[in-house]
Structure formats: C-alpha cells, structure tokens
Protein backbone atom coordinates (compact mmCIF):
# COMPACT_ATOMS: atom_id res chain seq x y z
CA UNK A 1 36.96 0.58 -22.99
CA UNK A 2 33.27 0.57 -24.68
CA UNK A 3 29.80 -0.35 -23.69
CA UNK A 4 28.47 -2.70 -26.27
CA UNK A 5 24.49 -3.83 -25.86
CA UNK A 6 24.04 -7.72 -25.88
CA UNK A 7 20.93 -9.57 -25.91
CA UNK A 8 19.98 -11.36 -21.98
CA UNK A 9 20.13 -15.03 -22.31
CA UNK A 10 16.29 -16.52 -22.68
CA UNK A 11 16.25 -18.60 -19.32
CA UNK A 12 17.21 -14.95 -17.96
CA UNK A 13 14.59 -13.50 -19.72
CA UNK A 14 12.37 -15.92 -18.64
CA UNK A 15 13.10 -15.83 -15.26
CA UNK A 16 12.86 -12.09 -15.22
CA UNK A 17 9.06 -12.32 -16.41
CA UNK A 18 8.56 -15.19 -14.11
CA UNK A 19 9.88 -13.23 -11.15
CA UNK A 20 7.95 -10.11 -11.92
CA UNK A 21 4.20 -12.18 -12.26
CA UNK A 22 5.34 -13.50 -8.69
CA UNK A 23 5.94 -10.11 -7.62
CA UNK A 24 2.80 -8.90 -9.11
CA UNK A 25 1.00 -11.54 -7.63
CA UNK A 26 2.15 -11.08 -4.05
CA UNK A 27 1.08 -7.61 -3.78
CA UNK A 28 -2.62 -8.81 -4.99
CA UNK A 29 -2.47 -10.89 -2.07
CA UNK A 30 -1.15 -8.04 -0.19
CA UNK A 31 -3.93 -5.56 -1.30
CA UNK A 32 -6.37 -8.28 -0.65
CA UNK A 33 -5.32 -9.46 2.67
CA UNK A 34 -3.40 -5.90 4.35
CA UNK A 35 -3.63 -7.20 7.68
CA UNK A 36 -3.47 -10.99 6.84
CA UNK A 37 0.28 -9.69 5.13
CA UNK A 38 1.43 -8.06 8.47
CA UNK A 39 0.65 -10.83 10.39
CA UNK A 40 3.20 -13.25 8.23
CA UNK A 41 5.50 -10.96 8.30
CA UNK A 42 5.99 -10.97 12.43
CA UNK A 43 5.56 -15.04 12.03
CA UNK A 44 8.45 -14.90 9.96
CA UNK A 45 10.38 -12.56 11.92
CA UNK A 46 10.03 -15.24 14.76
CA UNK A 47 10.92 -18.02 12.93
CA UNK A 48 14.55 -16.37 12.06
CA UNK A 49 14.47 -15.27 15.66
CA UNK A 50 14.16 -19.30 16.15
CA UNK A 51 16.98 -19.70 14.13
CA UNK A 52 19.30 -17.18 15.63
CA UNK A 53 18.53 -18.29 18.93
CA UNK A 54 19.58 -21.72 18.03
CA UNK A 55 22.53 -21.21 16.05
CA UNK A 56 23.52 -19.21 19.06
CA UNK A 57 23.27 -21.83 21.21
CA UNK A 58 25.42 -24.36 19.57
CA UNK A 59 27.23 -21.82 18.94
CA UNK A 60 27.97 -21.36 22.38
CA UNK A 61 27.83 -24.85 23.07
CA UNK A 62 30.54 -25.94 20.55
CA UNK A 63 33.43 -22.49 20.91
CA UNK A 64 35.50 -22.46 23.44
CA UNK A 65 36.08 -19.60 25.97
CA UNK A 66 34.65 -17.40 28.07
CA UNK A 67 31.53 -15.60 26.36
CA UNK A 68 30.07 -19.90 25.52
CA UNK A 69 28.09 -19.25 28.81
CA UNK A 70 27.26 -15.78 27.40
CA UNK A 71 26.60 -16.60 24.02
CA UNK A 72 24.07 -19.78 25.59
CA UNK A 73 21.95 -17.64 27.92
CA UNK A 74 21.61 -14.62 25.09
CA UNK A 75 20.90 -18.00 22.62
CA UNK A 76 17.88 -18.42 25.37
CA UNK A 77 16.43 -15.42 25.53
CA UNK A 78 16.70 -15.00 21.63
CA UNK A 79 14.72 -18.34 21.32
CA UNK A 80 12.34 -17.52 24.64
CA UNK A 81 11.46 -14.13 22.44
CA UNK A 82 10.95 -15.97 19.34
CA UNK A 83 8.25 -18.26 20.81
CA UNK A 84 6.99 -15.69 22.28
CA UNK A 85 6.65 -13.58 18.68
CA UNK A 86 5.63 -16.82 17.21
CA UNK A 87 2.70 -17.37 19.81
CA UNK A 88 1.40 -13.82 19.92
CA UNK A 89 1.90 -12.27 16.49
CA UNK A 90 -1.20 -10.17 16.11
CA UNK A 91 -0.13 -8.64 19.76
CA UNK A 92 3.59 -8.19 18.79
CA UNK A 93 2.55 -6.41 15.28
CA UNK A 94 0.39 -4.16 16.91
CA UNK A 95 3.26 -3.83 19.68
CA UNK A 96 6.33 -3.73 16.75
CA UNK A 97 3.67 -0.60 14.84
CA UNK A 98 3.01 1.49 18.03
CA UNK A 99 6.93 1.48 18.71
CA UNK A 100 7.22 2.72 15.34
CA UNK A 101 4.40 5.11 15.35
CA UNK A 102 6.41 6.59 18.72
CA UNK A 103 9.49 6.83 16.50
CA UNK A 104 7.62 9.31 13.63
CA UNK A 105 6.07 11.18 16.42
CA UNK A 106 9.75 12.06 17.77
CA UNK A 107 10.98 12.39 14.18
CA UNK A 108 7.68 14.81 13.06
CA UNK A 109 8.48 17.07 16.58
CA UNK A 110 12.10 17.44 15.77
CA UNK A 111 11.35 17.95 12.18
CA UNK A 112 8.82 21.15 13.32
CA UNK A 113 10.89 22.41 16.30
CA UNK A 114 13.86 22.10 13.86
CA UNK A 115 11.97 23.85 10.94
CA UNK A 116 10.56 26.80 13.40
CA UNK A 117 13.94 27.34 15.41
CA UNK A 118 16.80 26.99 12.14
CA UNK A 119 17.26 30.41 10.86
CA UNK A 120 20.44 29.25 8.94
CA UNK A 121 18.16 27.69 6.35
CA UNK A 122 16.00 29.50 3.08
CA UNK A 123 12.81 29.81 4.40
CA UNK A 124 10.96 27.25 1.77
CA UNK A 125 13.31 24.71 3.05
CA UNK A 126 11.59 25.32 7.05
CA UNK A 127 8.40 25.49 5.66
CA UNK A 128 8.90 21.74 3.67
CA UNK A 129 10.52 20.79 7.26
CA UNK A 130 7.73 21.97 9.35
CA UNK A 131 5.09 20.37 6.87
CA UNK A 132 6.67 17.04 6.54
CA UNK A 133 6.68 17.44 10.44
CA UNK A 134 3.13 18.15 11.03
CA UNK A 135 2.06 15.43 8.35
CA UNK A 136 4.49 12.95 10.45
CA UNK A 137 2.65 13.70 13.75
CA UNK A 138 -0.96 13.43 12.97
CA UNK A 139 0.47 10.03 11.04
CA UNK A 140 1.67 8.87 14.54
CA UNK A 141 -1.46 9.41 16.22
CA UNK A 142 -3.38 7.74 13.67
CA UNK A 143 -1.12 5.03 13.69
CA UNK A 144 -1.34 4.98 17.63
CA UNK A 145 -5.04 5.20 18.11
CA UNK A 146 -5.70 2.63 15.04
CA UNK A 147 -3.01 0.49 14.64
CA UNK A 148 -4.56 -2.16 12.68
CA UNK A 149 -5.16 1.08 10.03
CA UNK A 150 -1.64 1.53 10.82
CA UNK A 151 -0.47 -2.06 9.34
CA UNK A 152 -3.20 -1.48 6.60
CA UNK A 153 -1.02 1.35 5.62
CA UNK A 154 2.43 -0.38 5.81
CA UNK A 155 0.77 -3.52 3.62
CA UNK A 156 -0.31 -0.91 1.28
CA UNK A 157 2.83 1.09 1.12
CA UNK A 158 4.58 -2.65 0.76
CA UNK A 159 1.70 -3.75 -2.23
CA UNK A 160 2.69 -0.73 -3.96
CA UNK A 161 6.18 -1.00 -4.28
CA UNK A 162 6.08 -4.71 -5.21
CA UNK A 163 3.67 -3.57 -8.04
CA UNK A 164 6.40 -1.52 -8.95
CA UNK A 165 9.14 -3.48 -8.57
CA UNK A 166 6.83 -6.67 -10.54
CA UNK A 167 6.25 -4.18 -13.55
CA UNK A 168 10.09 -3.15 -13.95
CA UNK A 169 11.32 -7.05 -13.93
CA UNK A 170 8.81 -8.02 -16.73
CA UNK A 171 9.87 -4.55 -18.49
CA UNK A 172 13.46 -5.66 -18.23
CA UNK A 173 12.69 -8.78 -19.32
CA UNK A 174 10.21 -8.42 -21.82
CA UNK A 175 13.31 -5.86 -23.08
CA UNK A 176 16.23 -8.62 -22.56
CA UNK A 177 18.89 -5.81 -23.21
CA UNK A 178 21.63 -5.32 -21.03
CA UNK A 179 24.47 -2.92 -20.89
CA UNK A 180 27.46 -5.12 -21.33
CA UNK A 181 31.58 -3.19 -20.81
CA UNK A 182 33.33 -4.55 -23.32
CA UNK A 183 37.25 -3.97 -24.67
C-alpha cells in the first residue's frame, strides 16, 4: 500500500474557503460583541434544552413501560429548565461562569497542594504544578468577582481559536491537496 497526493475536488475547495471566511467572520463578531457572544450561546443551550425536553416527553408518551411516567416528569423539568435558561440568559451565564470559576479554584488548590506535597515527582515538574495552580486560583477569583470579564475572556479564548481554525480551512483549501492511500 502507497500514499499517492490527489488534487481536492473544486466545490471542496470552494467550500473549504467558504467555510473558513465564515469562521473568520464569526470570531470578528465575537471580538466585537464578547459578551453579546456569551449570551447566544446560553439562548442556544436552552433551545436544545427545549428540544430534549420535548423529545422526552413523547418519548415517554409514545414507549411503553414503566419509566413513560419517568421519562414524562424528567421531559418536564428538562423543558421547565429550558424556559427558564431561555428567559434569564444573562443571569444563567453569569450563574453557568461562577460554577465554572468554582471548578478552577478546586482544580488550581489541588494542583498547588499536589505540587507542594508530591515528592515522587522532579522538582521542575512541582514547580510547573504549583504555578499553573496559583495562575488557576487568582483566575477563579477574577472570574468570581467579575464575571462579565469572566465571559469576556471565554469569548476571547473562543474568537481566537475560530481565527485559527478560519485560517487553516482557507490554507487547506487555498492548498486543495490531500493525502489519498492508494494500492
């Protein structure tokens, strides 16, 4: 077996550019609108909530058994909490980025306490652990006292990768080479 290189078909191609612009396009918005970007992002969250909680329902409307009762009330509550996420998204974002500015505090204490305490490890490798740590932490409590700064960041993190991302699908198909395996 061989690899062989073979030209991308031009609608590929094509699409590939056309994709990438998108992409490059969307994190504009993003960069221009940080907060605007979070705030779609938990609306769309609780529209496929809506969904789910629906398809849930007939779901447990339409099987038979003895979870339909089950499957209706959790359908409910999954469609209760979408209208709520739906109704409230600026509150649930800033709800959904404190949760997750507890979670890095956790993960920046057990990173330190882990890095201080492990003498099984080389000694750079603690000091990396005990740094990334710290830097988690005082993230957290950024996050926590400013959490709009805190979705600011997250839209920013999000722009940067898309910019990414945007760049390497026009690359690939400004390219329009592919590695084919051939016989």
């Amino acid at each position: 077996m061989t690899l062989s290189e073979t030209k991308s078909p031009g609608w590929l191609r094509a699409a590939q550019i056309g994709l990438g612009i998108i992409a490059l396009i969307i994190s504009i918005y993003i960069l221009a609108y940080p907060v605007m970007t979070f705030v779609t992002i938990v609306l769309l969250l609780g529209v496929v909530l809506f969904v789910v909680g629906i398809e849930r329902i007939i779901q447990g409307i339409v099987a038979p058994g003895k979870s339909r009762w089950g499957t209706i009330g959790l359908g409910i509550l999954v469609l209760i909490i979408s209208i709520i996420v739906m109704a409230f998204p600026g509150a649930v974002g800033v709800f959904l980025i404190i949760l997750l500015a507890i979670g890095l505090l956790f993960d920046g204490i057990a990173r330190v306490y882990h890095g201080a305490t492990d003498k099984t490890t080389r000694r750079w490798s603690r000091i990396f652990s005990i740094v990334a740590g710290a830097i988690e932490i005082g993230l957290s409590i950024m996050i926590m006292a400013a959490p709009v700064l805190g979705a600011q960041l997250i839209s920013f993190l999000l722009a940067i990768a898309l910019i990414i991302v945007g760049i390497q699908i026009i690359a690939a198909g400004i390219g329009g080479r592919r590695l084919k395996i051939g016989a």
